[in-house]
N, C-alpha and C. Protein backbone atom coordinates (compact mmCIF):
# COMPACT_ATOMS: atom_id res chain seq x y z
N UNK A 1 -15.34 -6.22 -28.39
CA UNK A 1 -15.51 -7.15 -27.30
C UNK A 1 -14.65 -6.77 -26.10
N UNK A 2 -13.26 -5.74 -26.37
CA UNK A 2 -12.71 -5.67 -25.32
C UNK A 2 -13.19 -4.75 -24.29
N UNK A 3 -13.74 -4.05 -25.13
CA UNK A 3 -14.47 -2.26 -24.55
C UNK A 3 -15.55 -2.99 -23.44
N UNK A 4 -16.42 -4.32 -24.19
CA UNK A 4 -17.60 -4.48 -23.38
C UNK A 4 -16.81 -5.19 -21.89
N UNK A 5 -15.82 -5.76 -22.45
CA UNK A 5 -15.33 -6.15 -21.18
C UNK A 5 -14.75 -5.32 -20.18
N UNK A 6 -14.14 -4.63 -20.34
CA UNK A 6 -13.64 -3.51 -19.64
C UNK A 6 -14.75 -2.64 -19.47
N UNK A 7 -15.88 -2.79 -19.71
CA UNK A 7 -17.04 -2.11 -18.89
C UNK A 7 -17.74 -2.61 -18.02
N UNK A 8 -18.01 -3.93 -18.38
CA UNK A 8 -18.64 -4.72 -17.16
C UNK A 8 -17.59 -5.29 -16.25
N UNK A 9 -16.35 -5.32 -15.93
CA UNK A 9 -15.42 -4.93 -14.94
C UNK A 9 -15.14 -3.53 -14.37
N UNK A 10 -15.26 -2.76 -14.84
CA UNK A 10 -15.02 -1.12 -14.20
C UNK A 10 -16.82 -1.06 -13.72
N UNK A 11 -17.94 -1.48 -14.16
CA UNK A 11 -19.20 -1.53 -13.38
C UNK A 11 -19.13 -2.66 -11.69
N UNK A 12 -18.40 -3.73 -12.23
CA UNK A 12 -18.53 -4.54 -11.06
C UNK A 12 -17.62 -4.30 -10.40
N UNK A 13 -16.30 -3.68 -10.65
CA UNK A 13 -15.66 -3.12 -9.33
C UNK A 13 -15.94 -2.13 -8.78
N UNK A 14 -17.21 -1.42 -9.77
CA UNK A 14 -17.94 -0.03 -8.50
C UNK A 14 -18.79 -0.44 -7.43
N UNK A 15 -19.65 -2.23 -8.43
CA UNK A 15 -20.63 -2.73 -7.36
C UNK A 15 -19.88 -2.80 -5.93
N UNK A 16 -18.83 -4.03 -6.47
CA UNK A 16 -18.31 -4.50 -5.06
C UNK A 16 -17.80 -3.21 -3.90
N UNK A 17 -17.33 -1.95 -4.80
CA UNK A 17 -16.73 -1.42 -3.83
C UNK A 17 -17.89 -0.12 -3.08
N UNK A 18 -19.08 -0.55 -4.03
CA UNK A 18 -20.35 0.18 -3.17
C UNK A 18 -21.14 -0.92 -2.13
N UNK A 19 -21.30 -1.95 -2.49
CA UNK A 19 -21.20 -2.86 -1.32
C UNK A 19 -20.30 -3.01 0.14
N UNK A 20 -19.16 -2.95 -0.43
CA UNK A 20 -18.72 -2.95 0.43
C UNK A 20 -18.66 -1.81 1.76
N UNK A 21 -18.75 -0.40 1.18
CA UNK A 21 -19.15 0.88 1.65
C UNK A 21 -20.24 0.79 2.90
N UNK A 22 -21.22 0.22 1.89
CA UNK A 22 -22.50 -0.15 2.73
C UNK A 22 -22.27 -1.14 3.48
N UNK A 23 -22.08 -2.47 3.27
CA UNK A 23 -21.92 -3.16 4.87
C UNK A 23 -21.37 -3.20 5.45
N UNK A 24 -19.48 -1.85 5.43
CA UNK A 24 -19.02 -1.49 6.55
C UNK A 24 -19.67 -0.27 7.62
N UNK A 25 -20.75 0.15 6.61
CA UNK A 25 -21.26 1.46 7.72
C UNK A 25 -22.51 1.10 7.89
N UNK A 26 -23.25 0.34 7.23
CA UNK A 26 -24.64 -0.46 7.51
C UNK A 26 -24.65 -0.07 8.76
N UNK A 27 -25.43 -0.39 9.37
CA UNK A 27 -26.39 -0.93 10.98
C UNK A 27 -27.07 -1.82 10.55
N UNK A 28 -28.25 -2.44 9.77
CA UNK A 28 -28.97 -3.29 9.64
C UNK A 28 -28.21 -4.69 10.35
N UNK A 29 -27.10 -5.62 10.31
CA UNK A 29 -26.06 -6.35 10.44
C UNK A 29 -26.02 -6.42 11.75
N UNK A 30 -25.61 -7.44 12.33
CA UNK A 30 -24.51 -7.37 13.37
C UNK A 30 -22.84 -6.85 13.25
N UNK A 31 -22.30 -6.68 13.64
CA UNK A 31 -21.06 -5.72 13.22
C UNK A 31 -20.16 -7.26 13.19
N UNK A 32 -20.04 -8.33 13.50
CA UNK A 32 -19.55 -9.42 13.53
C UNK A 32 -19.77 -10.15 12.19
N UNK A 33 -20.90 -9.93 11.16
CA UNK A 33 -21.33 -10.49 10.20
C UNK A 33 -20.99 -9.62 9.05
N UNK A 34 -21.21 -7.92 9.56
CA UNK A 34 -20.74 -7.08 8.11
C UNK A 34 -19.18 -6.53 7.98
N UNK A 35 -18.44 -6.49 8.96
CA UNK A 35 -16.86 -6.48 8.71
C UNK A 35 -16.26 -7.97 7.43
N UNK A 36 -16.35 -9.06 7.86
CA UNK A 36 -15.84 -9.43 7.17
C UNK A 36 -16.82 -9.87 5.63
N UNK A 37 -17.89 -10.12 6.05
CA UNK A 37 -18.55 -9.35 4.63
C UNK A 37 -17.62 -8.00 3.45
N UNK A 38 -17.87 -7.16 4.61
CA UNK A 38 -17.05 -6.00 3.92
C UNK A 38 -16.14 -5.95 3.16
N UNK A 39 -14.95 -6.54 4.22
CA UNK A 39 -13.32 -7.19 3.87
C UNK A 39 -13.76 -8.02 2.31
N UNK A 40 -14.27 -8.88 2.49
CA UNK A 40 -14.38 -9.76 1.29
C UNK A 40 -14.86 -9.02 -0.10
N UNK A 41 -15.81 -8.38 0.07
CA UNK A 41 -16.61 -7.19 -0.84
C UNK A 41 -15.13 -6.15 -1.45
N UNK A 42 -14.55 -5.72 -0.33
CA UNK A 42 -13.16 -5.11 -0.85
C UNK A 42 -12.09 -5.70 -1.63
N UNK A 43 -11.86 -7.12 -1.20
CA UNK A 43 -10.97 -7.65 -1.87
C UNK A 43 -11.24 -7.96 -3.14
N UNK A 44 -12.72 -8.20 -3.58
CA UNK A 44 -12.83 -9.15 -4.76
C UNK A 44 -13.11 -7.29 -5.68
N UNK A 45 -13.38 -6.60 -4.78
CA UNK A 45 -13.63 -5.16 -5.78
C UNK A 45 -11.94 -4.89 -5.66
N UNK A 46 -11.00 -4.95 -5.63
CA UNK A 46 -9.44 -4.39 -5.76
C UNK A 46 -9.08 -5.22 -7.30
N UNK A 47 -9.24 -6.70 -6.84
CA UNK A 47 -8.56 -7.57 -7.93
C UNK A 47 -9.58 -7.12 -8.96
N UNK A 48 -10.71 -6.93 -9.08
CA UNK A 48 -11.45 -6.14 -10.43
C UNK A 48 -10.92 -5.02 -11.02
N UNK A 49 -10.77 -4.29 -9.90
CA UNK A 49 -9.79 -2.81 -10.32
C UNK A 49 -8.50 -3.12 -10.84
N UNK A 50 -7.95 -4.17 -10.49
CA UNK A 50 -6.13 -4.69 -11.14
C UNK A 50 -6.61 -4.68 -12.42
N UNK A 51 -7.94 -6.04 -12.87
CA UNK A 51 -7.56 -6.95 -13.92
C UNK A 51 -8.54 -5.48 -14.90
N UNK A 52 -9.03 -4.51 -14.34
CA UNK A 52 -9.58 -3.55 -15.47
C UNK A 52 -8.25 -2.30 -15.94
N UNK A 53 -6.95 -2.15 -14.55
CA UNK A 53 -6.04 -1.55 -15.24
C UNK A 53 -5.15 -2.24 -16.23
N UNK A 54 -5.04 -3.74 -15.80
CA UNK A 54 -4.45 -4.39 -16.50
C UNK A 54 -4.65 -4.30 -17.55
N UNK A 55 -5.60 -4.44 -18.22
CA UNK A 55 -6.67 -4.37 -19.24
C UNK A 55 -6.14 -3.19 -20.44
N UNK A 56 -6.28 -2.29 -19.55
CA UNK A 56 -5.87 -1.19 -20.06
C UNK A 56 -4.19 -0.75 -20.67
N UNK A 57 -3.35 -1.30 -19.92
CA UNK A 57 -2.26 -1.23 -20.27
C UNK A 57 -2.11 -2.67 -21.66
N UNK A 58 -2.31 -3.32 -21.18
CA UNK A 58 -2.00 -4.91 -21.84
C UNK A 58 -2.84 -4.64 -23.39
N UNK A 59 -3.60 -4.20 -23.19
CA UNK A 59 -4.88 -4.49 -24.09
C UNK A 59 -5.47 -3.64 -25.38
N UNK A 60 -5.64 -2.17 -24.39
CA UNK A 60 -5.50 -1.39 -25.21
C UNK A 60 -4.46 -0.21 -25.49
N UNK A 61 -3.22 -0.41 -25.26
CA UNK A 61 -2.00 -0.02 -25.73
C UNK A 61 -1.58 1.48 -24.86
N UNK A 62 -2.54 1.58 -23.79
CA UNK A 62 -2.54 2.89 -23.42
C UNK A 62 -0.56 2.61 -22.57
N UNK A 63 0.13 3.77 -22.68
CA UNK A 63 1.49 3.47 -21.81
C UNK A 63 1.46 3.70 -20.85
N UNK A 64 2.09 2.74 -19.60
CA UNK A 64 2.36 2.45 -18.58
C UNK A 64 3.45 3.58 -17.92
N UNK A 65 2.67 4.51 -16.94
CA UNK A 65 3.78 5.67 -16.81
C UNK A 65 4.85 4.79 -15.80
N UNK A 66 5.64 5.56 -15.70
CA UNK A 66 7.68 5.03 -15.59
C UNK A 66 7.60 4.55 -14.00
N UNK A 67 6.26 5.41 -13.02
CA UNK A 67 6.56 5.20 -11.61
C UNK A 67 6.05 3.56 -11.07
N UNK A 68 4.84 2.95 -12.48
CA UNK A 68 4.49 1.99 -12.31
C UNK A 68 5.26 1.02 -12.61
N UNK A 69 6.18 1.29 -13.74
CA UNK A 69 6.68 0.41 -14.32
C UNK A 69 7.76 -0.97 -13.53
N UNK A 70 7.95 -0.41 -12.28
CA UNK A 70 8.49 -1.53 -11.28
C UNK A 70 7.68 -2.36 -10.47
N UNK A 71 5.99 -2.20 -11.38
CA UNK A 71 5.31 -3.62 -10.54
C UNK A 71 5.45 -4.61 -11.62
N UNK A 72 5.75 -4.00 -12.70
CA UNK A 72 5.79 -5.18 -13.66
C UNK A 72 6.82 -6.30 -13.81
N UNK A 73 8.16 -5.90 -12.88
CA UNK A 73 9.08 -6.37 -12.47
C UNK A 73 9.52 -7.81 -12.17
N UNK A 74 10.03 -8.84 -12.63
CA UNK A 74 9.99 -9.66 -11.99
C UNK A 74 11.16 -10.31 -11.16
């Protein structure tokens, strides 16, 4: 169950961040309507990309190399 999850998160943070690709370089749009489209498309594809590394460290035991280890910081 974890694998399927960590696949359909590493798929939907490719969607969002191929979306987003496209309606920052689109033309179809007004450029007023696909920037922050875009922006938004980016943000929600980053926090996918966190919670699929997260995933990975937390989850399936892979180790956290030493340069990361000061985001875990609190």
């Amino acid at each position: 169950m974890l694998v399927l999850k960590f696949i359909v998160l590493v798929i939907l943070f490719l969607t969002f961040a191929g979306l987003a690709d496209y309606l920052y370089h689109g033309k179809r749009w007004n450029r007023w309507v696909r920037f922050p489209l875009a922006i938004v498309c980016f943000v929600i594809g980053l926090e996918l990309f966190q919670m699929a590394v997260m995933m990975l460290f937390d989850d399936f035991g892979v180790p956290m190399p030493s340069w990361m280890k000061w985001l875990m910081e609190e």
